[in-house]
Protein backbone atom coordinates (compact mmCIF):
# COMPACT_ATOMS: atom_id res chain seq x y z
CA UNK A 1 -5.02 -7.99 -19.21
CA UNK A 2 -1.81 -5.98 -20.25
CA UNK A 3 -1.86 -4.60 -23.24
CA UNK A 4 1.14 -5.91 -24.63
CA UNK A 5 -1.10 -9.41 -23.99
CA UNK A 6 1.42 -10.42 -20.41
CA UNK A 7 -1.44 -11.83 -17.97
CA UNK A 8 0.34 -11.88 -14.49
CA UNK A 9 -0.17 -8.54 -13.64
CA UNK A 10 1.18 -4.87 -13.67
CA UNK A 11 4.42 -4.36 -12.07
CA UNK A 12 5.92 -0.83 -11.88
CA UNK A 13 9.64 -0.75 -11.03
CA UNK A 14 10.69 2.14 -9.18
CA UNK A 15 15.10 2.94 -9.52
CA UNK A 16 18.02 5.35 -9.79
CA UNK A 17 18.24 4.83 -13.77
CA UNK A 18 18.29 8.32 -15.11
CA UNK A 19 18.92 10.26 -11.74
CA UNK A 20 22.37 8.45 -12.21
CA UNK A 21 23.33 7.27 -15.61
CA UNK A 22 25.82 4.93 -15.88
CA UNK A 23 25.77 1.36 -17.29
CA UNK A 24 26.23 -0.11 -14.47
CA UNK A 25 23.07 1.27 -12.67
CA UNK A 26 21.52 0.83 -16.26
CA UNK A 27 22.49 -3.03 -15.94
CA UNK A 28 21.27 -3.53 -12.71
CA UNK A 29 17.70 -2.11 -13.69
CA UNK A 30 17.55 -4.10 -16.72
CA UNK A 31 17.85 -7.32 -15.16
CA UNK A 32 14.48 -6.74 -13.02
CA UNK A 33 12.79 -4.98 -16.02
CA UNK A 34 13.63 -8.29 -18.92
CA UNK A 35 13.59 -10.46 -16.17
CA UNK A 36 9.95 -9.56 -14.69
CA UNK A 37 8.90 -9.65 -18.36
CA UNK A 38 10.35 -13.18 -18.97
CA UNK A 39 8.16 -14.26 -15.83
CA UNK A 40 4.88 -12.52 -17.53
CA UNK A 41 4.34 -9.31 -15.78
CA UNK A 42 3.68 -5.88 -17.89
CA UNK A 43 6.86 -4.08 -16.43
CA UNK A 44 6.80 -0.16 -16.53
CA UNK A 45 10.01 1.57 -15.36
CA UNK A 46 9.10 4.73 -13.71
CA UNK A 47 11.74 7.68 -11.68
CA UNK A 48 9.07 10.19 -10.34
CA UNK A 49 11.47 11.90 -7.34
CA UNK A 50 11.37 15.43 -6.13
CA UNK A 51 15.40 15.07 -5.96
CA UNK A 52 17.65 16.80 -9.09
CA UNK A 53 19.42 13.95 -11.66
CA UNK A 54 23.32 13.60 -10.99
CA UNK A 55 25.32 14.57 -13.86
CA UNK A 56 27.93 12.54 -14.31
CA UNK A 57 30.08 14.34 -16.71
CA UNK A 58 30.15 17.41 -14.46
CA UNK A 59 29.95 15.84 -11.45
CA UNK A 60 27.28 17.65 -10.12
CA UNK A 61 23.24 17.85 -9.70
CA UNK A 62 21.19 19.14 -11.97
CA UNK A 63 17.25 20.17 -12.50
CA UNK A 64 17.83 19.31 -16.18
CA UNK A 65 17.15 15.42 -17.22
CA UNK A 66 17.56 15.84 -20.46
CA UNK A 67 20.67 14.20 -21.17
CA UNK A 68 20.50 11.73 -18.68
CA UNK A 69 17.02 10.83 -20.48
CA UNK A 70 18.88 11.34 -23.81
CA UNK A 71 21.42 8.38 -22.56
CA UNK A 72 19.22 5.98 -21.19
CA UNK A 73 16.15 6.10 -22.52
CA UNK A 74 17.55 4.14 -26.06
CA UNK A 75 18.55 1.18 -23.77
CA UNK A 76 15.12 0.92 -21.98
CA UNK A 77 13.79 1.30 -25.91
CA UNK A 78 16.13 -1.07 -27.60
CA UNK A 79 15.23 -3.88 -25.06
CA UNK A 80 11.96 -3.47 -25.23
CA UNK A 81 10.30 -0.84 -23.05
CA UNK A 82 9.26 2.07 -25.60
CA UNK A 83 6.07 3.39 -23.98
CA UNK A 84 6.26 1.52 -20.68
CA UNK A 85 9.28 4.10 -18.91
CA UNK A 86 8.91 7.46 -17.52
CA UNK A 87 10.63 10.24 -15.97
CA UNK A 88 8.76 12.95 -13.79
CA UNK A 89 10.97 15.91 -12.15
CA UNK A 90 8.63 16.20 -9.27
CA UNK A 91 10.24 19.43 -8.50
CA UNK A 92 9.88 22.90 -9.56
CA UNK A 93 10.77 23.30 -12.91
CA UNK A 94 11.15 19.58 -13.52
CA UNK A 95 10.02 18.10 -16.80
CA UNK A 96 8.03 15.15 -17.99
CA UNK A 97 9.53 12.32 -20.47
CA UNK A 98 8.30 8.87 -21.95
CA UNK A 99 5.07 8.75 -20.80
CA UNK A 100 3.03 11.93 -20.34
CA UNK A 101 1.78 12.78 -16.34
CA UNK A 102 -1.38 11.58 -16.90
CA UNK A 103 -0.37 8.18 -18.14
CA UNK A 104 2.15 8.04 -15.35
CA UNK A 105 -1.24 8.52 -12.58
CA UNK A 106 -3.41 6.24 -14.67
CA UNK A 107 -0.50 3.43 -14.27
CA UNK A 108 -0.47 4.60 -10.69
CA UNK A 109 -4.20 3.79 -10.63
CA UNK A 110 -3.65 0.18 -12.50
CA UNK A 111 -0.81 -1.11 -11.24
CA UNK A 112 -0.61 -4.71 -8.96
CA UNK A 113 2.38 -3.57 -7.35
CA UNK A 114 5.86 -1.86 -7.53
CA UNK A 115 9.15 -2.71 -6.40
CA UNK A 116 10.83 0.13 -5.18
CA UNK A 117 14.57 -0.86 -6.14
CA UNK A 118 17.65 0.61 -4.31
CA UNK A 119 14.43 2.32 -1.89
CA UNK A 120 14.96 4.79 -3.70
CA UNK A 121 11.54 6.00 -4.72
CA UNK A 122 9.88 8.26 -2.04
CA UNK A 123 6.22 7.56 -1.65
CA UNK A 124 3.47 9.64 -1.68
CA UNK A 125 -0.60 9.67 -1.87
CA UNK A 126 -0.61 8.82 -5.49
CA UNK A 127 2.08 5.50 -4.90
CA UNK A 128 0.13 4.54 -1.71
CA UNK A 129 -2.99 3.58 -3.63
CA UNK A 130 -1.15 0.73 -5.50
CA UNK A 131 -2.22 -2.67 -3.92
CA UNK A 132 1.23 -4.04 -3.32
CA UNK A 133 4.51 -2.33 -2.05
CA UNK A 134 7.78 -4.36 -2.30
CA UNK A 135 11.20 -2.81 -0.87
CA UNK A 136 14.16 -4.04 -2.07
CA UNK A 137 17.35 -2.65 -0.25
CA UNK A 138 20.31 -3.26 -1.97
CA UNK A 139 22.49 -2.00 0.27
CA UNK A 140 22.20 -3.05 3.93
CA UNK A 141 23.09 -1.75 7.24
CA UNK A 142 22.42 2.06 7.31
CA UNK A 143 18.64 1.55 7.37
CA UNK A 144 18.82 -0.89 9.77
CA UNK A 145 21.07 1.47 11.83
CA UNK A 146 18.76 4.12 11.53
CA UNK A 147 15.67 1.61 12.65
CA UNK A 148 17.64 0.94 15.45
CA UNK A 149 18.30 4.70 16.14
CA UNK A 150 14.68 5.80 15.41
CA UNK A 151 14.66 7.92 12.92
CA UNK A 152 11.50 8.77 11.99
CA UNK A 153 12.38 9.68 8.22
CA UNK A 154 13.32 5.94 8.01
CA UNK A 155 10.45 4.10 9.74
CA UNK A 156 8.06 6.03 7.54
CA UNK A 157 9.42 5.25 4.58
CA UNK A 158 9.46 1.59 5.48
CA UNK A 159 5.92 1.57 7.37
CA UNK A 160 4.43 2.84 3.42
CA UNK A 161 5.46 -0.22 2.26
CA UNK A 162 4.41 -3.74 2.88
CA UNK A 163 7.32 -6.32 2.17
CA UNK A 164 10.60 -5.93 2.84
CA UNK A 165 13.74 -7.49 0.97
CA UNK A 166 17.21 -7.22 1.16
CA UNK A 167 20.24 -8.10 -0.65
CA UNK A 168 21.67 -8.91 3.43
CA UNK A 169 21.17 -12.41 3.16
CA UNK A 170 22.56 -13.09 6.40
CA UNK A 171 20.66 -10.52 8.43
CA UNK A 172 19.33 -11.58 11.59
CA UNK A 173 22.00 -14.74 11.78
CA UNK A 174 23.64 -15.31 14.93
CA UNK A 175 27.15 -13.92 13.26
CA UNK A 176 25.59 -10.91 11.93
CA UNK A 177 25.94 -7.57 14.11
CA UNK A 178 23.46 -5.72 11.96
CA UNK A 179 20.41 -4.68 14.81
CA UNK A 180 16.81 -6.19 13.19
CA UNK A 181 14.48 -4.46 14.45
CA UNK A 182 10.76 -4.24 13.91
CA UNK A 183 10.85 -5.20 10.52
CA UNK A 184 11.16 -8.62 8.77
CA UNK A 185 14.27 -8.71 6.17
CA UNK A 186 13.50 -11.33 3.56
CA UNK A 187 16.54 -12.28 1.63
CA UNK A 188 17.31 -11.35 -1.67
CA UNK A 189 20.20 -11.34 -4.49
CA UNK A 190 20.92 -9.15 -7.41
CA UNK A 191 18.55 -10.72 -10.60
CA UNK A 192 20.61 -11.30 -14.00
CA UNK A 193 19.28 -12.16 -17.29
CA UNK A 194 22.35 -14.02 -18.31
CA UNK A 195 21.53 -14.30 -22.34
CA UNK A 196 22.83 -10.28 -21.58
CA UNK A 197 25.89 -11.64 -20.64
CA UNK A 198 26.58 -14.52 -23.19
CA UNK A 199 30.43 -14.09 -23.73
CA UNK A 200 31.79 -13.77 -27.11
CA UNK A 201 35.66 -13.45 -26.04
CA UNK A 202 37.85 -16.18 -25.69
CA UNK A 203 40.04 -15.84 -22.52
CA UNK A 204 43.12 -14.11 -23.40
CA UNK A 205 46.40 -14.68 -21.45
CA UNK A 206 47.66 -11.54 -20.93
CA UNK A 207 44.46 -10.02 -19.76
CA UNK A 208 44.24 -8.51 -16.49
CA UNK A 209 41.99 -9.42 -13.23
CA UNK A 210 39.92 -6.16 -13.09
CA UNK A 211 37.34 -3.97 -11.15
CA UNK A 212 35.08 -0.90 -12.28
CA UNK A 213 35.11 1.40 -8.74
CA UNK A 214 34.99 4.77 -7.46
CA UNK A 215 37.91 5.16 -5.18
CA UNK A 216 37.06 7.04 -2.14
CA UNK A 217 33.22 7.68 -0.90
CA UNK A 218 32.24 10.93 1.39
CA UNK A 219 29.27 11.05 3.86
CA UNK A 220 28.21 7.79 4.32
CA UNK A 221 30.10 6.38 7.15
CA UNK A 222 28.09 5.59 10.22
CA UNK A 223 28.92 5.35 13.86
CA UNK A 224 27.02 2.63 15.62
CA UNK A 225 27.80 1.60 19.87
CA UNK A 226 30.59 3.73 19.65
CA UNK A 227 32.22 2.03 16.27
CA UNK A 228 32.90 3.94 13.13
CA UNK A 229 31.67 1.56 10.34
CA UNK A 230 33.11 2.97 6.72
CA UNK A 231 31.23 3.49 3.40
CA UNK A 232 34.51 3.72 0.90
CA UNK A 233 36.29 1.26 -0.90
CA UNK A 234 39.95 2.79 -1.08
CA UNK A 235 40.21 1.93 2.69
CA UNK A 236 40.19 -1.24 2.04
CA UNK A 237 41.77 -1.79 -1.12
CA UNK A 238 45.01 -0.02 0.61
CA UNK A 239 44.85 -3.38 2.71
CA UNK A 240 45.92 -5.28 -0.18
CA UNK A 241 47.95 -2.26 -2.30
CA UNK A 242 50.82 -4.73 -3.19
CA UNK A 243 48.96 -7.64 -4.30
CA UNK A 244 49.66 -7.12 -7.77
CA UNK A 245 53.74 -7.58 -6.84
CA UNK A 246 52.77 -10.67 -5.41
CA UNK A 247 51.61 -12.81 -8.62
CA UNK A 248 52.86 -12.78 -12.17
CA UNK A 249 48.98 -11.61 -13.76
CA UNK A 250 47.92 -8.50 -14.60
CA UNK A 251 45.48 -6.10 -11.94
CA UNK A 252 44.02 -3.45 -12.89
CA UNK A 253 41.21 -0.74 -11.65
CA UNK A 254 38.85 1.51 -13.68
CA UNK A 255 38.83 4.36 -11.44
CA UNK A 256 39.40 8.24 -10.87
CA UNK A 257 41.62 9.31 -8.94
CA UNK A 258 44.12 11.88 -7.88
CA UNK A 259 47.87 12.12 -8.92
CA UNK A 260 48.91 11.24 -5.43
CA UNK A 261 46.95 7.85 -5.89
CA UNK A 262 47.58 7.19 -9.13
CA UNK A 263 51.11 6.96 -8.37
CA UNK A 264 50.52 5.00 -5.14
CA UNK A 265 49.17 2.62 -7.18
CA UNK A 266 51.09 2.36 -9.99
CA UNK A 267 54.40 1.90 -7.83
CA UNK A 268 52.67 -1.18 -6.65
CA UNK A 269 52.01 -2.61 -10.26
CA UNK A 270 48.24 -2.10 -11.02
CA UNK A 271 47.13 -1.07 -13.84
CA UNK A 272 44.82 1.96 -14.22
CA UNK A 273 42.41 2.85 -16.80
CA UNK A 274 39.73 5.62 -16.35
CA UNK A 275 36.63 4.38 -15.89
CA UNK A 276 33.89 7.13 -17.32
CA UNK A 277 34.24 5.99 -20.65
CA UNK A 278 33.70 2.86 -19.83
CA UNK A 279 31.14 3.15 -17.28
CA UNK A 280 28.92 5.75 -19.55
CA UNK A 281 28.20 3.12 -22.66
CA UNK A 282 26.71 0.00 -21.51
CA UNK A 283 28.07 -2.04 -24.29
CA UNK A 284 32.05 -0.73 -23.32
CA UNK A 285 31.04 -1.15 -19.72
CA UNK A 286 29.79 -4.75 -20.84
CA UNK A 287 32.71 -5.85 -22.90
CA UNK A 288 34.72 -4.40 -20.55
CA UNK A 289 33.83 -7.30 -18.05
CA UNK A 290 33.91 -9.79 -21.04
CA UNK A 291 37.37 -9.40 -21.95
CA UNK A 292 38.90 -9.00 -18.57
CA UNK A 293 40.18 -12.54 -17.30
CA UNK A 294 38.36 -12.13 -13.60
CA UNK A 295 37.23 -9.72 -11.30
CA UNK A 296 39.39 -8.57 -8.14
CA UNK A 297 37.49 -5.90 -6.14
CA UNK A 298 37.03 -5.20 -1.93
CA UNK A 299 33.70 -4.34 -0.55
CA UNK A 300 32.64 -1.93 2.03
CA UNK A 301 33.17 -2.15 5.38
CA UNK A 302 29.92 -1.71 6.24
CA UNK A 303 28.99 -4.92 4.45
CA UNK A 304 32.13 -6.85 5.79
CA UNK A 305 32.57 -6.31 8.87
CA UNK A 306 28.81 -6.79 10.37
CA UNK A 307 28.81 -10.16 8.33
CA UNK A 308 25.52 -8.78 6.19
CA UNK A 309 25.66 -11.88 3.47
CA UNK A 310 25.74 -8.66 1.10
CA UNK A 311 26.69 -9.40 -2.60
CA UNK A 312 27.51 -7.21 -5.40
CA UNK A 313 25.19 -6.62 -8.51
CA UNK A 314 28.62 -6.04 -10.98
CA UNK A 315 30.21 -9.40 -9.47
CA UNK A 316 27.28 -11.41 -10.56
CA UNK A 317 27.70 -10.06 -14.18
CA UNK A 318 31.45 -10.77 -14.17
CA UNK A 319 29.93 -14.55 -12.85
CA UNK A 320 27.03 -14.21 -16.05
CA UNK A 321 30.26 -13.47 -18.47
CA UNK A 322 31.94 -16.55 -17.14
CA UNK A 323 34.39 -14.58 -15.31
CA UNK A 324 35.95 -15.77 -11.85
CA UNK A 325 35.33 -13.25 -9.03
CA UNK A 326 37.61 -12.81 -5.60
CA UNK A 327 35.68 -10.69 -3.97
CA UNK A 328 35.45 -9.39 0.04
CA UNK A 329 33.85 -12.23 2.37
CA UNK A 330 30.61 -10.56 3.96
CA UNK A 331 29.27 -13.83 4.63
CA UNK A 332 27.76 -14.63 1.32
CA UNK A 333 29.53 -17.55 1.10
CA UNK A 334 26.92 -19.11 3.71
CA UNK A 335 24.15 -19.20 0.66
CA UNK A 336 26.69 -19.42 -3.00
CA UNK A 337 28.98 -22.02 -4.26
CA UNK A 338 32.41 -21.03 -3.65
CA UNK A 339 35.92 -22.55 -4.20
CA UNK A 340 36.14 -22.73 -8.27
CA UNK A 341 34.58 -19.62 -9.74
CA UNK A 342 34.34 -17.68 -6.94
CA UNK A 343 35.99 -17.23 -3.98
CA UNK A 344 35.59 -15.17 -0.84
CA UNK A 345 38.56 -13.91 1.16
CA UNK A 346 39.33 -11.58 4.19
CA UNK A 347 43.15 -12.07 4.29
CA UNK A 348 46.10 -11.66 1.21
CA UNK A 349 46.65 -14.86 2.12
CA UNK A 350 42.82 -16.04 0.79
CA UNK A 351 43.59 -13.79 -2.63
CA UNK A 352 46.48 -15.40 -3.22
CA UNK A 353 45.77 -18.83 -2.61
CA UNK A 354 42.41 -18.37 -4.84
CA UNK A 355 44.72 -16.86 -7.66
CA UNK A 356 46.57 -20.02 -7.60
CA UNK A 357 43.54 -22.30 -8.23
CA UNK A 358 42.12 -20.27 -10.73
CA UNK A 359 45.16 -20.05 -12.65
CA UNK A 360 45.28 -24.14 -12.22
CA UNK A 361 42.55 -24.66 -14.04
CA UNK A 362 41.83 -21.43 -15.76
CA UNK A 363 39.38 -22.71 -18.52
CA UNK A 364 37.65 -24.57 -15.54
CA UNK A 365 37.00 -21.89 -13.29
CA UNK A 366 35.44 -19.90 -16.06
CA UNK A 367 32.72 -22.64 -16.62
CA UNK A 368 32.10 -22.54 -12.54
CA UNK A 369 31.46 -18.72 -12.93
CA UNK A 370 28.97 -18.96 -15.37
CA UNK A 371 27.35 -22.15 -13.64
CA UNK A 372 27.28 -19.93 -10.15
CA UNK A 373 25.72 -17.24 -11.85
CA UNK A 374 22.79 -19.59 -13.79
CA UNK A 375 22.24 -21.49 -10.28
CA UNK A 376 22.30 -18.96 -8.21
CA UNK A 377 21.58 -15.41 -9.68
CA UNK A 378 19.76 -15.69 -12.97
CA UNK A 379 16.97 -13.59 -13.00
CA UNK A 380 13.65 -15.97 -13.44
CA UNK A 381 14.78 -17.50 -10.10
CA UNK A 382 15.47 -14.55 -8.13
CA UNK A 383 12.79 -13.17 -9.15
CA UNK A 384 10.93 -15.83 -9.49
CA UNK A 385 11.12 -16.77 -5.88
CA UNK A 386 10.80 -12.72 -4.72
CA UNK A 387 7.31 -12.55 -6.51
CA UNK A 388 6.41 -15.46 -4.89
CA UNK A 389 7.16 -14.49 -1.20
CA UNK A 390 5.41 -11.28 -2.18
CA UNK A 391 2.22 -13.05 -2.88
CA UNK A 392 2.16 -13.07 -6.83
């Protein structure tokens, strides 16, 4: 029995929370840590990676996780999780916080499983001794792609564990030209504990459709049979660069980006707003979606194109805060409600014609957001049903 008296078992969850701090990544942990506890489990949140944090107000990586820790750790604390989170540099020189390395190996030693969010958690002797090992890729494609390709790097990492999810919810469908190979994808979603997102703002007229992005993405594109598949969002966003000309509301982006863009976009009426300070305090980051009337945002082409089903973690809040989202078709509109809160699209044609019935009935597609987001993405159900198919 858990300490804290929780009887379903010891669940470690494995992320990306302090190696990159910002409240969005800090929001998208929380939802598995509250929502695991609401289901029962003793939850421990746990970064032990041999890879430097990323500091985010330097842009650059750094041995030193103190302020990173110094950020985060409050959250974790304030919801809950004093004693049960831990970062380990396992590097040279790396340092030791929240729980000490020898209560980090004991939970290693007493834990039912761990769900290695994001995959970002490389496994080693100590990690393989814990009964059950749940992947969840939140990002498909690239892995899969590398499967295909054989890359050794990538089939051990997924051999060492025994479950594999994915927030591709169409992989393996006939219209989806991701490769599945060798491993079984089991579908997932992002969780979200929507009492988080309870919204305390009444709509206000003059407030603009928004997005929280970075702009342009190096290193990550992929070419697959020949075709260049793109991991960057400004691509596509240039696809719709006059949309904001083309209805009387408000768009804006919190972003960086250069002069060159800035201007770009501005002659084409969006608004801009810089997004670190909004994206390093997770109550501005949260109030941020509150206030704004919807979300507008692209996707990925690596997502789009190949028809993954994919689904992003910051749309669902913007759904939790009873926020409409237009976001980029990938296919998830196969497995959520769509038409009234939220809308897929792949042409300006689709944006603009699901502008006009949200502005119809404005009130009314805020209610369908937040009944989307309870249906289909709050977090005892998603996780809930991932336990489940993971034998808990």
């Amino acid at each position: 029995m858990a300490a804290n008296g929780l009887g379903r078992g010891k669940i470690i969850v494995f992320g990306i929370v302090f190696w990159y701090p910002l409240a969005g990544v800090t929001y998208q942990f929380l939802h598995y840590l509250i929502g695991l506890r609401k289901l029962g489990y003793d939850v421990y949140y746990v970064e032990d990676s041999g890879r430097w944090i990323y500091d985010a107000m330097k842009f650059e990586f750094s041995p030193d996780a103190s302020g990173n820790v110094a950020s985060v750790a409050p959250v974790l604390e304030a919801h809950g999780f004093a004693g049960h989170w831990a970062f380990r540099g396992n590097y040279p020189g790396g340092q030791c916080y929240g729980m000490s390395e020898g209560e980090i190996l004991q939970l290693y030693r007493e834990a039912d499983a761990f769900l290695n969010v994001t995959a970002s958690q490389e496994l080693r002797d100590e990690h393989m001794a814990i009964p059950r090992r749940i992947y969840v890729e939140s990002d498909p494609f690239a892995v899969q792609i590398k499967v295909a390709q054989g890359d050794e790097a990538t089939l051990a990492a997924l051999d060492a564990h025994d479950i594999h999810f994915s927030f591709g919810e169409n992989l393996g469908a006939p219209d989806c030209t991701v490769p599945v190979e060798r491993y079984r994808w089991l579908p997932t979603r992002q969780p979200v504990v929507m009492e988080l997102w309870e919204n305390p703002f009444p709509p206000d007229p003059g407030s603009p459709y928004t997005t929280i992005t970075t702009w342009h993405n190096k290193g990550k594109s992929i070419v697959y049979q020949g075709e260049k598949y793109y991991w960057t969002k400004d691509r596509e966003f240039l696809r719709f660069i006059d949309l904001p000309r083309r209805r009387p509301v408000p768009f804006e982006l919190a972003v960086v980006v250069d002069e060159e863009t800035e201007r770009l976009l501005r002659g084409n009426g969006w608004n801009l707003v810089h997004s670190l300070p909004i994206s390093k305090d997770v109550n501005a980051y949260r109030e941020y979606i509150q206030r704004s009337r919807g979300e507008f945002t692209v996707a990925k082409d690596q997502v789009v194109r190949p028809v993954t089903g994919w689904f992003s973690d910051r749309s669902a809040s913007f759904l939790a805060a009873g926020r409409p989202v237009i976001t980029h078709e990938t296919g998830f509109s196969k497995f959520l409600p769509t038409g009234k809160g939220l809308f897929g699209f792949l042409t300006m044609d689709d944006i603009l014609a699901a502008v006009d019935v949200i502005e119809s009935d404005y009130a009314g597609a805020c209610r369908a957001a937040r009944e989307v987001a309870a249906e289909c993405f709050a977090a005892e159900k998603v996780l809930g049903s991932l336990m489940e198919r993971a034998g808990f």
